[in-house]
PDB file of N, CA and C in Angstrom:
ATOM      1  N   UNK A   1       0.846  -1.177   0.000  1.00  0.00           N
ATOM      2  CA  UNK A   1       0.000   0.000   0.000  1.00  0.00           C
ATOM      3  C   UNK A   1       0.890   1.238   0.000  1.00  0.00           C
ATOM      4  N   UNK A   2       0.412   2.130  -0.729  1.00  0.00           N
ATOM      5  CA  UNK A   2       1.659   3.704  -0.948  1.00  0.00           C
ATOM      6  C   UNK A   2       0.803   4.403   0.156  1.00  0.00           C
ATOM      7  N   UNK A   3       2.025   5.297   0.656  1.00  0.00           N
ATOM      8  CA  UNK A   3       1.603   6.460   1.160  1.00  0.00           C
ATOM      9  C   UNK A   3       0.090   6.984   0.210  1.00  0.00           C
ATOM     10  N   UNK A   4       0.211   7.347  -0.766  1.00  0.00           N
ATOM     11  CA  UNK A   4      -1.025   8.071  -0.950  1.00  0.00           C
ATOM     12  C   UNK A   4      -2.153   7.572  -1.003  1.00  0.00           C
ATOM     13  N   UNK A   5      -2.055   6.136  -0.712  1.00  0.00           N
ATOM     14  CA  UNK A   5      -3.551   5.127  -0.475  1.00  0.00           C
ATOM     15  C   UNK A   5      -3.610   5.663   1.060  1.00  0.00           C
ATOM     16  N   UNK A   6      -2.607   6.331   1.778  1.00  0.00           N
ATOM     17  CA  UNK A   6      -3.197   5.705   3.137  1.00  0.00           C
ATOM     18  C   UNK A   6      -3.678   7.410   3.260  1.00  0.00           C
ATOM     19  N   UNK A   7      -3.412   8.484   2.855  1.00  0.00           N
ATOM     20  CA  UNK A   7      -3.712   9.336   2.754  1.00  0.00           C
ATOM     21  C   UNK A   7      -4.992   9.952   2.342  1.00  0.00           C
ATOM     22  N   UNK A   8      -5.541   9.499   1.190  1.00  0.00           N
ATOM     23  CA  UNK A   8      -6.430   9.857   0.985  1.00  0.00           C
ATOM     24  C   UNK A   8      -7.663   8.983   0.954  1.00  0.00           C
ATOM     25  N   UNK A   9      -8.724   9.759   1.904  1.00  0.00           N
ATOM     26  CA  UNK A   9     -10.086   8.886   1.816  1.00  0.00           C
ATOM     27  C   UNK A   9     -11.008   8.552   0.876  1.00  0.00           C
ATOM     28  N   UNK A  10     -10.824   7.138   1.507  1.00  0.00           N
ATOM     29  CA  UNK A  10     -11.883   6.025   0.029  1.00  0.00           C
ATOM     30  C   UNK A  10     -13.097   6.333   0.607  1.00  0.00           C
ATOM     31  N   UNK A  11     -13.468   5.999  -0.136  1.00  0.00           N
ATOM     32  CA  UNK A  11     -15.768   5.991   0.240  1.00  0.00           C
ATOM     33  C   UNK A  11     -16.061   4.784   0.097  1.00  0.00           C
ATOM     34  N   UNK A  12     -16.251   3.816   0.314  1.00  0.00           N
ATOM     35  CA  UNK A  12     -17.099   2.554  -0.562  1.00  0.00           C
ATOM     36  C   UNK A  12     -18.414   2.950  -1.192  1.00  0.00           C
ATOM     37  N   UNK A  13     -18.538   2.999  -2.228  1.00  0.00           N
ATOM     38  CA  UNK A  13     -19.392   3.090  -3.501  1.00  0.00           C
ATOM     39  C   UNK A  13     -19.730   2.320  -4.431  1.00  0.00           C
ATOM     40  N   UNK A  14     -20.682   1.937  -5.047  1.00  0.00           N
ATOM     41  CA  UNK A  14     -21.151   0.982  -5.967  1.00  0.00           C
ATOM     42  C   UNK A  14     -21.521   2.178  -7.293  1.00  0.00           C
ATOM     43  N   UNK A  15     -21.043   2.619  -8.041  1.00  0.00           N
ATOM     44  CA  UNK A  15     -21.212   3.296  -9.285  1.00  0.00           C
ATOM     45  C   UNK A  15     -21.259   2.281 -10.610  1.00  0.00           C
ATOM     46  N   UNK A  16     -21.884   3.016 -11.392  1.00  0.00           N
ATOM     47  CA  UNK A  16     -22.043   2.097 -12.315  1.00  0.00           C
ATOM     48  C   UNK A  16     -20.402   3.274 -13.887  1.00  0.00           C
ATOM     49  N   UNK A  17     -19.848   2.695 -14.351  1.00  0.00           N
ATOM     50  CA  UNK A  17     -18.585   3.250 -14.928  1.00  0.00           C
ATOM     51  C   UNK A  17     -18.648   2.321 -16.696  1.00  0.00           C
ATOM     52  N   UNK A  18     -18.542   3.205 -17.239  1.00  0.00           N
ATOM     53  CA  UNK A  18     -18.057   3.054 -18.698  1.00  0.00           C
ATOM     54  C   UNK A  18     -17.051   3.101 -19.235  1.00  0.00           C
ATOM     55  N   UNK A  19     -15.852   2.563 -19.865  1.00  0.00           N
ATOM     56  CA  UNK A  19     -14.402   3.060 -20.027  1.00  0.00           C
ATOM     57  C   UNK A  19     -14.086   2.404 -21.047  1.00  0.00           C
ATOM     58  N   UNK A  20     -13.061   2.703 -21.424  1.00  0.00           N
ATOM     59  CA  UNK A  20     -12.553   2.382 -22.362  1.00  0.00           C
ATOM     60  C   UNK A  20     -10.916   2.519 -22.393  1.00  0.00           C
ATOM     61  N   UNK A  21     -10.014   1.721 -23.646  1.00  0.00           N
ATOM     62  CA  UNK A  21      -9.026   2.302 -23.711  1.00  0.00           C
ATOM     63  C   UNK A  21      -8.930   4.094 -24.720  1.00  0.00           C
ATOM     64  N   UNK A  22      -7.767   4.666 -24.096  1.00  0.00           N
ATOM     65  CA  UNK A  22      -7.456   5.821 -25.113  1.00  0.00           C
ATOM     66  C   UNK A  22      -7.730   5.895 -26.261  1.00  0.00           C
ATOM     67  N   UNK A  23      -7.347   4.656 -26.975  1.00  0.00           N
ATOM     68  CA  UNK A  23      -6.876   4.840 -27.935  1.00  0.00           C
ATOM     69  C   UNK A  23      -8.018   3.966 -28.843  1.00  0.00           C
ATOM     70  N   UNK A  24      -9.165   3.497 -28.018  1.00  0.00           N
ATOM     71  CA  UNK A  24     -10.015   2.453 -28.530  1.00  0.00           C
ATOM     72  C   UNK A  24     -11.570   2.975 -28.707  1.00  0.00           C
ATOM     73  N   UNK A  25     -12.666   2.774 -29.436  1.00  0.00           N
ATOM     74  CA  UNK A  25     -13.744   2.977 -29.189  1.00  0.00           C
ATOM     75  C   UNK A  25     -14.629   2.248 -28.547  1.00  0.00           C
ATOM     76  N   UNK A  26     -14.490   1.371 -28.098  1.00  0.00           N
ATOM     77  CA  UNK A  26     -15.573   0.262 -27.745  1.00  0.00           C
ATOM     78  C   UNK A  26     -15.086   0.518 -25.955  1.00  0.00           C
ATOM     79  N   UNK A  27     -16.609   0.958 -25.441  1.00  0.00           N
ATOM     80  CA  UNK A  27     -17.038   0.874 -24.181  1.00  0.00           C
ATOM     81  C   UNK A  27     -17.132  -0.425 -23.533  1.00  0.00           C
ATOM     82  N   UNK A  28     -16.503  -0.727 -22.785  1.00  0.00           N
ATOM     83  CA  UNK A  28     -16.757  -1.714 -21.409  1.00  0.00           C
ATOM     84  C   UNK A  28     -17.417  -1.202 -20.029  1.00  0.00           C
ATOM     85  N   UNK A  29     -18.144  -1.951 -19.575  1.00  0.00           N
ATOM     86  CA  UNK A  29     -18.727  -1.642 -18.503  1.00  0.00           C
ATOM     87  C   UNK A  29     -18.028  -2.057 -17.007  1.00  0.00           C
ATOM     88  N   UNK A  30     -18.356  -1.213 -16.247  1.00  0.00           N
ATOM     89  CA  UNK A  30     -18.153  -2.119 -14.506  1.00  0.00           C
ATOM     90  C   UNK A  30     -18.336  -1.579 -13.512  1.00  0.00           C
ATOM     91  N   UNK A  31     -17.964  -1.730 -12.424  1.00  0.00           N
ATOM     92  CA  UNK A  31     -18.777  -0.889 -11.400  1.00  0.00           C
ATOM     93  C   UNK A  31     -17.656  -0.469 -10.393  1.00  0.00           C
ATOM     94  N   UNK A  32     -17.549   0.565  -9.482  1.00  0.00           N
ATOM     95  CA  UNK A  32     -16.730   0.562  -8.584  1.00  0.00           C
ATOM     96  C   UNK A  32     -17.109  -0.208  -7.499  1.00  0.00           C
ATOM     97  N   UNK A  33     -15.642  -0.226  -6.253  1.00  0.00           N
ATOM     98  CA  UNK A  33     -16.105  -0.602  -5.187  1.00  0.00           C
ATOM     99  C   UNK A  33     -16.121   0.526  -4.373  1.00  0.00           C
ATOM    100  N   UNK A  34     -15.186   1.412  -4.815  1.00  0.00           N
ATOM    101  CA  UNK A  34     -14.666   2.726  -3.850  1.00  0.00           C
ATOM    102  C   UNK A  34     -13.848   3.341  -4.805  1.00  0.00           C
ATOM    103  N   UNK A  35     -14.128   4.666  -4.041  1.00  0.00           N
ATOM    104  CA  UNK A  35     -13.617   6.095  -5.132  1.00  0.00           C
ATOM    105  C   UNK A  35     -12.981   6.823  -3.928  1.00  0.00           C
ATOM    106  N   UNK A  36     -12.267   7.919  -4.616  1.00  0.00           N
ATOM    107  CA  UNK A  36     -11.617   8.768  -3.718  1.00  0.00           C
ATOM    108  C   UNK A  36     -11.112   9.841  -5.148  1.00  0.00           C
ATOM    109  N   UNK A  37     -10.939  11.515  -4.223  1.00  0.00           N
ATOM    110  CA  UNK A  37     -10.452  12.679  -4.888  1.00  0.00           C
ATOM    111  C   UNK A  37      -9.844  11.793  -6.502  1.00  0.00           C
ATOM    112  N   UNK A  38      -8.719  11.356  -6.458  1.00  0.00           N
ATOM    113  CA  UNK A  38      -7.399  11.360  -7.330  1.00  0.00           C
ATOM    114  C   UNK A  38      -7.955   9.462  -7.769  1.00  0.00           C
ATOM    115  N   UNK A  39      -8.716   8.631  -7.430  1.00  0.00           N
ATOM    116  CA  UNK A  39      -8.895   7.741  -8.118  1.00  0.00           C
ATOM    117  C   UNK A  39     -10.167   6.765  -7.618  1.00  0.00           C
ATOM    118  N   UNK A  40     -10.262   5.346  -8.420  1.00  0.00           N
ATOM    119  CA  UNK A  40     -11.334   4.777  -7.908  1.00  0.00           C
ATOM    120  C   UNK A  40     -10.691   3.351  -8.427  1.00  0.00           C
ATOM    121  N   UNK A  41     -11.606   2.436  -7.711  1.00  0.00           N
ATOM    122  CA  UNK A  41     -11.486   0.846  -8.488  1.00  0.00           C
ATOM    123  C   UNK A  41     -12.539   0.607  -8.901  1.00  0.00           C
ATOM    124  N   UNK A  42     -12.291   0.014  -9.852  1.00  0.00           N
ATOM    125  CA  UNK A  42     -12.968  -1.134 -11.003  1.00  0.00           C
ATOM    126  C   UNK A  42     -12.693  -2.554 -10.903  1.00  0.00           C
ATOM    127  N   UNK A  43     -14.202  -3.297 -10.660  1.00  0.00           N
ATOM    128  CA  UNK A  43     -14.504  -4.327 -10.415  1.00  0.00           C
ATOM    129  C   UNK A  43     -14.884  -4.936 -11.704  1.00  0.00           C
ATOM    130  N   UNK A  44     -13.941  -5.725 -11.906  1.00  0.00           N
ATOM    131  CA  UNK A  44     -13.968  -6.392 -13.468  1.00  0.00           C
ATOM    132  C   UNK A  44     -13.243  -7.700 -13.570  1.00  0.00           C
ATOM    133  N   UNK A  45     -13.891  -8.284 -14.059  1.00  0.00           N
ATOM    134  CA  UNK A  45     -12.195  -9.828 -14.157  1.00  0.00           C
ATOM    135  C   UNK A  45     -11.574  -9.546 -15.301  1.00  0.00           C
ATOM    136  N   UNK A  46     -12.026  -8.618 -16.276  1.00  0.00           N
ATOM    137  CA  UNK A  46     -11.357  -8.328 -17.535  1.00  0.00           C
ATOM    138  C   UNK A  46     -10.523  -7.269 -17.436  1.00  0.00           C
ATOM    139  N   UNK A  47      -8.958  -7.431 -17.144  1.00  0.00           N
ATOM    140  CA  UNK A  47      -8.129  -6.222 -16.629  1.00  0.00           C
ATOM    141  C   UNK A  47      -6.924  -5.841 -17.582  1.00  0.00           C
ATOM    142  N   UNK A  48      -6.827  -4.470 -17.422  1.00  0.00           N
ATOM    143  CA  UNK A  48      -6.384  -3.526 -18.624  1.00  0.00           C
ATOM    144  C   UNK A  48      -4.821  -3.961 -18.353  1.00  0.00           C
ATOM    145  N   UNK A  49      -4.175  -2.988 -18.963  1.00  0.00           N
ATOM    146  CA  UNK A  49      -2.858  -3.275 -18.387  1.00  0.00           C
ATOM    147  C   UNK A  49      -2.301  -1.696 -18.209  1.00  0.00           C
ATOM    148  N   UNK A  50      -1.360  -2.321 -16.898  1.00  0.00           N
ATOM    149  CA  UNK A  50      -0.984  -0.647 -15.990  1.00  0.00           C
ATOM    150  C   UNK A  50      -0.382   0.290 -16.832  1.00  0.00           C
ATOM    151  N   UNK A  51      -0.735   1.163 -16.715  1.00  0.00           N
ATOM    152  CA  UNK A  51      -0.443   2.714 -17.774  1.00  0.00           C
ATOM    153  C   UNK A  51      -1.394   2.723 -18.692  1.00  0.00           C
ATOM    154  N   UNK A  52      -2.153   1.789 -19.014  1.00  0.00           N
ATOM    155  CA  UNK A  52      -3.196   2.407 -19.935  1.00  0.00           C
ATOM    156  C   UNK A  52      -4.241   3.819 -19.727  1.00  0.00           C
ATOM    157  N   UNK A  53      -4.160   4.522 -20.642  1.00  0.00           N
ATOM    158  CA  UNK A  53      -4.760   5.566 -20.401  1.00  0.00           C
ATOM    159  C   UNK A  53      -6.027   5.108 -20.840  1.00  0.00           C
ATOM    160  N   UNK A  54      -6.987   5.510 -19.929  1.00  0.00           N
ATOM    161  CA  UNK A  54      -8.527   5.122 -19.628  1.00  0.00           C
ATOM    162  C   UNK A  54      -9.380   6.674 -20.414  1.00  0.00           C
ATOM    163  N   UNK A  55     -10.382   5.890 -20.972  1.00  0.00           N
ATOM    164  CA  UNK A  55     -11.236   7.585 -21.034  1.00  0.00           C
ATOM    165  C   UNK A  55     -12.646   6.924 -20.249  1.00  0.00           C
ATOM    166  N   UNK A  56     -13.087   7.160 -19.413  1.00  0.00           N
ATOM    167  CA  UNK A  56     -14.415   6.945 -18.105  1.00  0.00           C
ATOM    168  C   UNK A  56     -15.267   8.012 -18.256  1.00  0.00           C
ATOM    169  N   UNK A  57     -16.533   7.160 -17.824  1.00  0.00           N
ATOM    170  CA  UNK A  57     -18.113   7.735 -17.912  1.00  0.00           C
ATOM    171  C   UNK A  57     -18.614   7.433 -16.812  1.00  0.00           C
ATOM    172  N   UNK A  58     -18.658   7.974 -15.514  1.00  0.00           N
ATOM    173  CA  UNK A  58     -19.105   7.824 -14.302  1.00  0.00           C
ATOM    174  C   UNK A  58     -20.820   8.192 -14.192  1.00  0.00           C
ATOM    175  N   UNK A  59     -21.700   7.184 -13.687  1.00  0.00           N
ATOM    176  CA  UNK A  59     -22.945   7.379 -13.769  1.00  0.00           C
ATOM    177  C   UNK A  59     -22.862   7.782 -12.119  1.00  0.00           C
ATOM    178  N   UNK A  60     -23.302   8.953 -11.387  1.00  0.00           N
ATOM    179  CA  UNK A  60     -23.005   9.879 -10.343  1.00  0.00           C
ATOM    180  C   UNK A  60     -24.655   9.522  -9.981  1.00  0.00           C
ATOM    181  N   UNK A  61     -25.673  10.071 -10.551  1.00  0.00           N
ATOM    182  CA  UNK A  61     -27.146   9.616 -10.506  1.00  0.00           C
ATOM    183  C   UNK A  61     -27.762   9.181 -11.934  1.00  0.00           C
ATOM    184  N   UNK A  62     -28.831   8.633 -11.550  1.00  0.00           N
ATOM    185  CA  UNK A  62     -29.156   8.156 -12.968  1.00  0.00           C
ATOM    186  C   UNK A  62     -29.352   9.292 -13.904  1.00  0.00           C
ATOM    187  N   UNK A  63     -29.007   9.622 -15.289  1.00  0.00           N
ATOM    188  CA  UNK A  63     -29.302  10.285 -16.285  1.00  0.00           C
ATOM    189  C   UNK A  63     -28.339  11.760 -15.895  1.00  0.00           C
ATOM    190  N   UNK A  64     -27.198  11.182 -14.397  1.00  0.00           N
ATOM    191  CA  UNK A  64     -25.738  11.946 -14.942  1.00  0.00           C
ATOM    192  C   UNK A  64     -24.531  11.265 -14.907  1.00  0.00           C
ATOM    193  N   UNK A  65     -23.981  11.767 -16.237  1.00  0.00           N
ATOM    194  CA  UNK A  65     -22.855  11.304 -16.211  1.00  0.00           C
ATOM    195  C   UNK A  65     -21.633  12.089 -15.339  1.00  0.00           C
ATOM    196  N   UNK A  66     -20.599  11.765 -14.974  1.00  0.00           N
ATOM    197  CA  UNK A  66     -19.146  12.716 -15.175  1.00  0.00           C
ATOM    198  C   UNK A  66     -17.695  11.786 -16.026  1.00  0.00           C
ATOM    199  N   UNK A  67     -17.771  12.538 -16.751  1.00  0.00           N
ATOM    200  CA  UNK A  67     -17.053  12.263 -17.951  1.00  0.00           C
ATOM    201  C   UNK A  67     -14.826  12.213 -17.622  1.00  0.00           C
ATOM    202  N   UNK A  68     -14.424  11.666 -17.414  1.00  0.00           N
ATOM    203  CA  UNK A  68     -13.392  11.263 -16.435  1.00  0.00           C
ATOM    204  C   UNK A  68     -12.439  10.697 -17.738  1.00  0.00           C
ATOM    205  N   UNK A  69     -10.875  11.165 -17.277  1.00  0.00           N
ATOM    206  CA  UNK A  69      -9.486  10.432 -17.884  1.00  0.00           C
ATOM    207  C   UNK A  69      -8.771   9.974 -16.592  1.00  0.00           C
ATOM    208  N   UNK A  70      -8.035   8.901 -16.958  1.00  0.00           N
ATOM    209  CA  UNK A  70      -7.007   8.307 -16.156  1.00  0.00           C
ATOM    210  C   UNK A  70      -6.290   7.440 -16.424  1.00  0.00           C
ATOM    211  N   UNK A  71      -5.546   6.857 -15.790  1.00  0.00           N
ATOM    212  CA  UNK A  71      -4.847   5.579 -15.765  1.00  0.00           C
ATOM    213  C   UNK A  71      -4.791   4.157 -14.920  1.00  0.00           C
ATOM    214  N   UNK A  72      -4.355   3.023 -15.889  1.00  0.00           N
ATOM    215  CA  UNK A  72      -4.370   2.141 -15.085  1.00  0.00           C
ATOM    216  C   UNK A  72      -3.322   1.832 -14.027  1.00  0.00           C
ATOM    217  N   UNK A  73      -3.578   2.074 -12.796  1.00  0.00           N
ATOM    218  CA  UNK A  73      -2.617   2.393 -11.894  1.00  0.00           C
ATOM    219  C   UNK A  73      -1.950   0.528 -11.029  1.00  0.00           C
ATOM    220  N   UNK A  74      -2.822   0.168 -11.135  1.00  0.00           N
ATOM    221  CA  UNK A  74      -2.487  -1.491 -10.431  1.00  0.00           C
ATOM    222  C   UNK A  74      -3.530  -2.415 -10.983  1.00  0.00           C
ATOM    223  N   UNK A  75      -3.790  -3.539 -10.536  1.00  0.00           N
ATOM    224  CA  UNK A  75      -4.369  -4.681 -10.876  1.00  0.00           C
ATOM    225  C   UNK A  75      -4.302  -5.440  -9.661  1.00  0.00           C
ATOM    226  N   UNK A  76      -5.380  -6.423  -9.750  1.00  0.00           N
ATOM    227  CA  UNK A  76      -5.824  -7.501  -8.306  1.00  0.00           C
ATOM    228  C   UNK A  76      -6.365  -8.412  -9.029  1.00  0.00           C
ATOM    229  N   UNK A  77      -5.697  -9.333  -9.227  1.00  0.00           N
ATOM    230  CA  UNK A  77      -6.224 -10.767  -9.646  1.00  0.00           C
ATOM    231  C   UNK A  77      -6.729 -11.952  -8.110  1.00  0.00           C
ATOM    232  N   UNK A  78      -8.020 -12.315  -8.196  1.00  0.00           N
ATOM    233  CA  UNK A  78      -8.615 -13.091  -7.156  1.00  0.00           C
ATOM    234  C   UNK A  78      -8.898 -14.472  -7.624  1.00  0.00           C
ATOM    235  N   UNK A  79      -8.957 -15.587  -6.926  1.00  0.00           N
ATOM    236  CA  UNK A  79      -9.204 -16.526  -7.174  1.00  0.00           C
ATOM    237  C   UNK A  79     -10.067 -17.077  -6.734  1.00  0.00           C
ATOM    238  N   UNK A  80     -11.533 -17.471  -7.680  1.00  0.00           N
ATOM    239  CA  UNK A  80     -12.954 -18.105  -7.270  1.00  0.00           C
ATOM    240  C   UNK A  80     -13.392 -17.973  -6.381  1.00  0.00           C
ATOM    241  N   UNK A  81     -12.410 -18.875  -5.539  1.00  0.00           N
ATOM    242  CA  UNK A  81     -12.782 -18.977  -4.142  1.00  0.00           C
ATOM    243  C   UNK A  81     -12.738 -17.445  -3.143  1.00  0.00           C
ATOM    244  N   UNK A  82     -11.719 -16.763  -3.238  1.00  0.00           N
ATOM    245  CA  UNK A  82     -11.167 -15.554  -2.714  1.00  0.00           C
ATOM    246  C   UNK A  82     -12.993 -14.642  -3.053  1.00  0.00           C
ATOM    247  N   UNK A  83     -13.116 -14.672  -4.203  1.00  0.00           N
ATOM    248  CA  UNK A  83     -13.736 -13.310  -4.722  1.00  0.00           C
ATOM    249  C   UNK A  83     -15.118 -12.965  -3.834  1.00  0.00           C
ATOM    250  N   UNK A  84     -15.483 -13.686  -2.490  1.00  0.00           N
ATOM    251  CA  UNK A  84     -16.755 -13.424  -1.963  1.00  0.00           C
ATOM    252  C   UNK A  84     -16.225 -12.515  -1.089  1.00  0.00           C
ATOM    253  N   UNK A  85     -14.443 -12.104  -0.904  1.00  0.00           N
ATOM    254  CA  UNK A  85     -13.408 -11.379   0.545  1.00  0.00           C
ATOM    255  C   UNK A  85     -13.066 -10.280  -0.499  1.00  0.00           C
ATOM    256  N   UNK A  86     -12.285 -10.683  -1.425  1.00  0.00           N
ATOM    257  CA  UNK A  86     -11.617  -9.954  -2.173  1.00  0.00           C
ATOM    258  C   UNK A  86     -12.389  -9.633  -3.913  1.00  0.00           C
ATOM    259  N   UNK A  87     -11.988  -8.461  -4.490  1.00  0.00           N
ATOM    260  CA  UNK A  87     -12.569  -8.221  -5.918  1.00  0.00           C
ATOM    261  C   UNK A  87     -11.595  -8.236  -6.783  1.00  0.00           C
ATOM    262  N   UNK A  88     -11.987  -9.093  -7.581  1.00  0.00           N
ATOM    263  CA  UNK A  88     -11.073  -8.759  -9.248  1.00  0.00           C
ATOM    264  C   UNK A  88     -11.046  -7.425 -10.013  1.00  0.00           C
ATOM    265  N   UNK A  89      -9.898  -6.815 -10.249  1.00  0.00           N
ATOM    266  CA  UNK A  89     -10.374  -5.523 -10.974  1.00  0.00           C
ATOM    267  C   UNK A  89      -9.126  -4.417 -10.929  1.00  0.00           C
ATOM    268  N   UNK A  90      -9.081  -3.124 -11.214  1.00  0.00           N
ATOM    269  CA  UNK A  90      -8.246  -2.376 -11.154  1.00  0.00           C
ATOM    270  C   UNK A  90      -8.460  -1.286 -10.703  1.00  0.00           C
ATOM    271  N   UNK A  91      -7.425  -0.585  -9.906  1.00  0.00           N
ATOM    272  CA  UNK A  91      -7.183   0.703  -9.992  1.00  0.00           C
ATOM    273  C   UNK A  91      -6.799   1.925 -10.898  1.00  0.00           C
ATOM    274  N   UNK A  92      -7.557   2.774 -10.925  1.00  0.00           N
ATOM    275  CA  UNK A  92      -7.263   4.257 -11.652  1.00  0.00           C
ATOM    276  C   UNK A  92      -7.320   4.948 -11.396  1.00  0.00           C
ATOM    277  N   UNK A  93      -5.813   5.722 -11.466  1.00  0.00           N
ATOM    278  CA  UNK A  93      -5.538   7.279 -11.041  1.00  0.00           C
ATOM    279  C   UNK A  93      -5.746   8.512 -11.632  1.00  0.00           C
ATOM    280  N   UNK A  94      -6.895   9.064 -11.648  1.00  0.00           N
ATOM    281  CA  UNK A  94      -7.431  10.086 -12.382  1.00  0.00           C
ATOM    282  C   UNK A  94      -6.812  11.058 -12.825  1.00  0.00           C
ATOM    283  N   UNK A  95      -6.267  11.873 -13.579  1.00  0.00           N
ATOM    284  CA  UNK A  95      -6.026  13.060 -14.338  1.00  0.00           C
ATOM    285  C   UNK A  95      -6.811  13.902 -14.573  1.00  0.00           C
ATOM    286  N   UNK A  96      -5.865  15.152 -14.153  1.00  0.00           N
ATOM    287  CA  UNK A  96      -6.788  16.224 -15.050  1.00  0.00           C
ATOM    288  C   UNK A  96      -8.394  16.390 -14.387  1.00  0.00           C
ATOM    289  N   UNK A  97      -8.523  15.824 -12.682  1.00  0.00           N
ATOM    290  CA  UNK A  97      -9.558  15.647 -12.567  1.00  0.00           C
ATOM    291  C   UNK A  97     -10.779  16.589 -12.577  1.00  0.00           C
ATOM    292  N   UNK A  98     -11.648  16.840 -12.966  1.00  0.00           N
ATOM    293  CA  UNK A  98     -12.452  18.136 -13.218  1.00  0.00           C
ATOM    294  C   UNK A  98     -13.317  18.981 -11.758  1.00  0.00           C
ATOM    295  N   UNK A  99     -13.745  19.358 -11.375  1.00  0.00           N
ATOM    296  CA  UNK A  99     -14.348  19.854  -9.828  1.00  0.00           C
ATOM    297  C   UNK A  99     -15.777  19.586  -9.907  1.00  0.00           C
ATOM    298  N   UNK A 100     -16.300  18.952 -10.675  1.00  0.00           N
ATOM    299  CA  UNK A 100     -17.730  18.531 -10.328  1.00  0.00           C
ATOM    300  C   UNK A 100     -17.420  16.595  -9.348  1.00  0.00           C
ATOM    301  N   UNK A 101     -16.189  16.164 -10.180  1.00  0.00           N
ATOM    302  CA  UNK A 101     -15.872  14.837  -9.310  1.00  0.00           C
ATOM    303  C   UNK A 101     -15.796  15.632  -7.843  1.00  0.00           C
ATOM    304  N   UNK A 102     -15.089  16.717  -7.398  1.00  0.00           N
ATOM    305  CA  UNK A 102     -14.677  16.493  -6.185  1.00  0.00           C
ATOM    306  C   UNK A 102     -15.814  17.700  -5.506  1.00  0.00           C
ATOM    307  N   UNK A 103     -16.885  17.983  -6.266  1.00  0.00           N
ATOM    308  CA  UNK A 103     -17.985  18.010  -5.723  1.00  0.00           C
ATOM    309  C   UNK A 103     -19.195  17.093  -5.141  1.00  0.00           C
ATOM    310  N   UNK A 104     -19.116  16.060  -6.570  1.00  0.00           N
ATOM    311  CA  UNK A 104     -19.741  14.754  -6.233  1.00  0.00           C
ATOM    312  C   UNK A 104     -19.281  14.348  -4.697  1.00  0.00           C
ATOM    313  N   UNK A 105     -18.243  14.198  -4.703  1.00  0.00           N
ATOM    314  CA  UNK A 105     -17.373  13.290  -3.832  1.00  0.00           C
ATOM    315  C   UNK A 105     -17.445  14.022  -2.442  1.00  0.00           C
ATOM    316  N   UNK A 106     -17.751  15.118  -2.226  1.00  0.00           N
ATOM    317  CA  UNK A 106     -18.121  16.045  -1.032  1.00  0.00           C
ATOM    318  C   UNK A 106     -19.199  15.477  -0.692  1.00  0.00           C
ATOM    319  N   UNK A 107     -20.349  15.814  -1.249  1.00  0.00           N
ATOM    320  CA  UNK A 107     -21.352  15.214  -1.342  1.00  0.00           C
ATOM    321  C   UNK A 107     -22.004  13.795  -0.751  1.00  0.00           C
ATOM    322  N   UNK A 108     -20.875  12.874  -1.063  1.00  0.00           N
ATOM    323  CA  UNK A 108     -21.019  11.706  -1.143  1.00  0.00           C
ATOM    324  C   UNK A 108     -20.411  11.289   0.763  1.00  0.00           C
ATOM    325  N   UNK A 109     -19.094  12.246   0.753  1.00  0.00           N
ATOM    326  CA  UNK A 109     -18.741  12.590   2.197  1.00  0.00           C
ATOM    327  C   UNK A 109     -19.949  12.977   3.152  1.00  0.00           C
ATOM    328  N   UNK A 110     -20.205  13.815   2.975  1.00  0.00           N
ATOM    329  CA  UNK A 110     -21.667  14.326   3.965  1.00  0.00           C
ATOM    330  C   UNK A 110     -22.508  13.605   3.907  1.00  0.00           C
ATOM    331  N   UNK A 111     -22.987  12.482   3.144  1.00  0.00           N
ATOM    332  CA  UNK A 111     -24.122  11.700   2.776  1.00  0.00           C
ATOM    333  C   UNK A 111     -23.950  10.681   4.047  1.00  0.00           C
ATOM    334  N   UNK A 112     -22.560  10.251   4.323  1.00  0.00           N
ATOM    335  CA  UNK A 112     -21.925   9.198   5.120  1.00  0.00           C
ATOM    336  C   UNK A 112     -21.404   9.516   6.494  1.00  0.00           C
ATOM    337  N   UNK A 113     -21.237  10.786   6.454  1.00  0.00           N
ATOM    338  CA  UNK A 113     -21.409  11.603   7.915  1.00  0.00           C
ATOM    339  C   UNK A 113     -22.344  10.910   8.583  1.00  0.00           C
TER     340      UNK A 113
END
């Protein structure tokens, strides 16, 4: 775990997320488990590979999006048995992040207050 995992606060969240690679058109779907300011995970068994630059479609409430870049920052491979403790999927470290995320994400803070 890095310093800046232990630094900055996760939320546990269930979002529903659209992404893709950079450089690709075709949308994949998945969901988070938890988000924070500078990134979130993706719960997927289908995993990118680290440094891929991501372009993300965060469904925040139904019928909004926030429209999100990043990268693939790590990976967690689980095994069958594991996956009812642990999730398959990746981390991404957001770029360039825009201030309606870290409005959402206020939001989402006070909700859990």
């Amino acid at each position: 775990m890095t310093d800046e995992r232990r630094r900055m606060p996760r939320i546990k969240r269930r979002l529903l997320v659209r992404f893709r690679a950079a450089d690709d058109e075709k949308y994949r779907s998945a969901f988070t488990s938890d988000i924070s300011p500078l990134g979130l995970f993706l719960v997927t068994s289908r995993l990118e590979v680290i440094g891929q630059p991501l372009v993300l479609q965060v469904e925040t409430l139904p019928q909004n999006i926030l429209y999100l870049r990043g990268r693939v920052a790590w990976t967690r491979t689980v095994s069958l048995e594991m996956r009812t403790v642990e999730k398959t999927g990746f981390g991404v470290h957001l770029d360039n992040v825009p201030e309606e995320w870290y409005r959402f994400l206020m939001g989402e803070t006070n909700a859990t207050a």
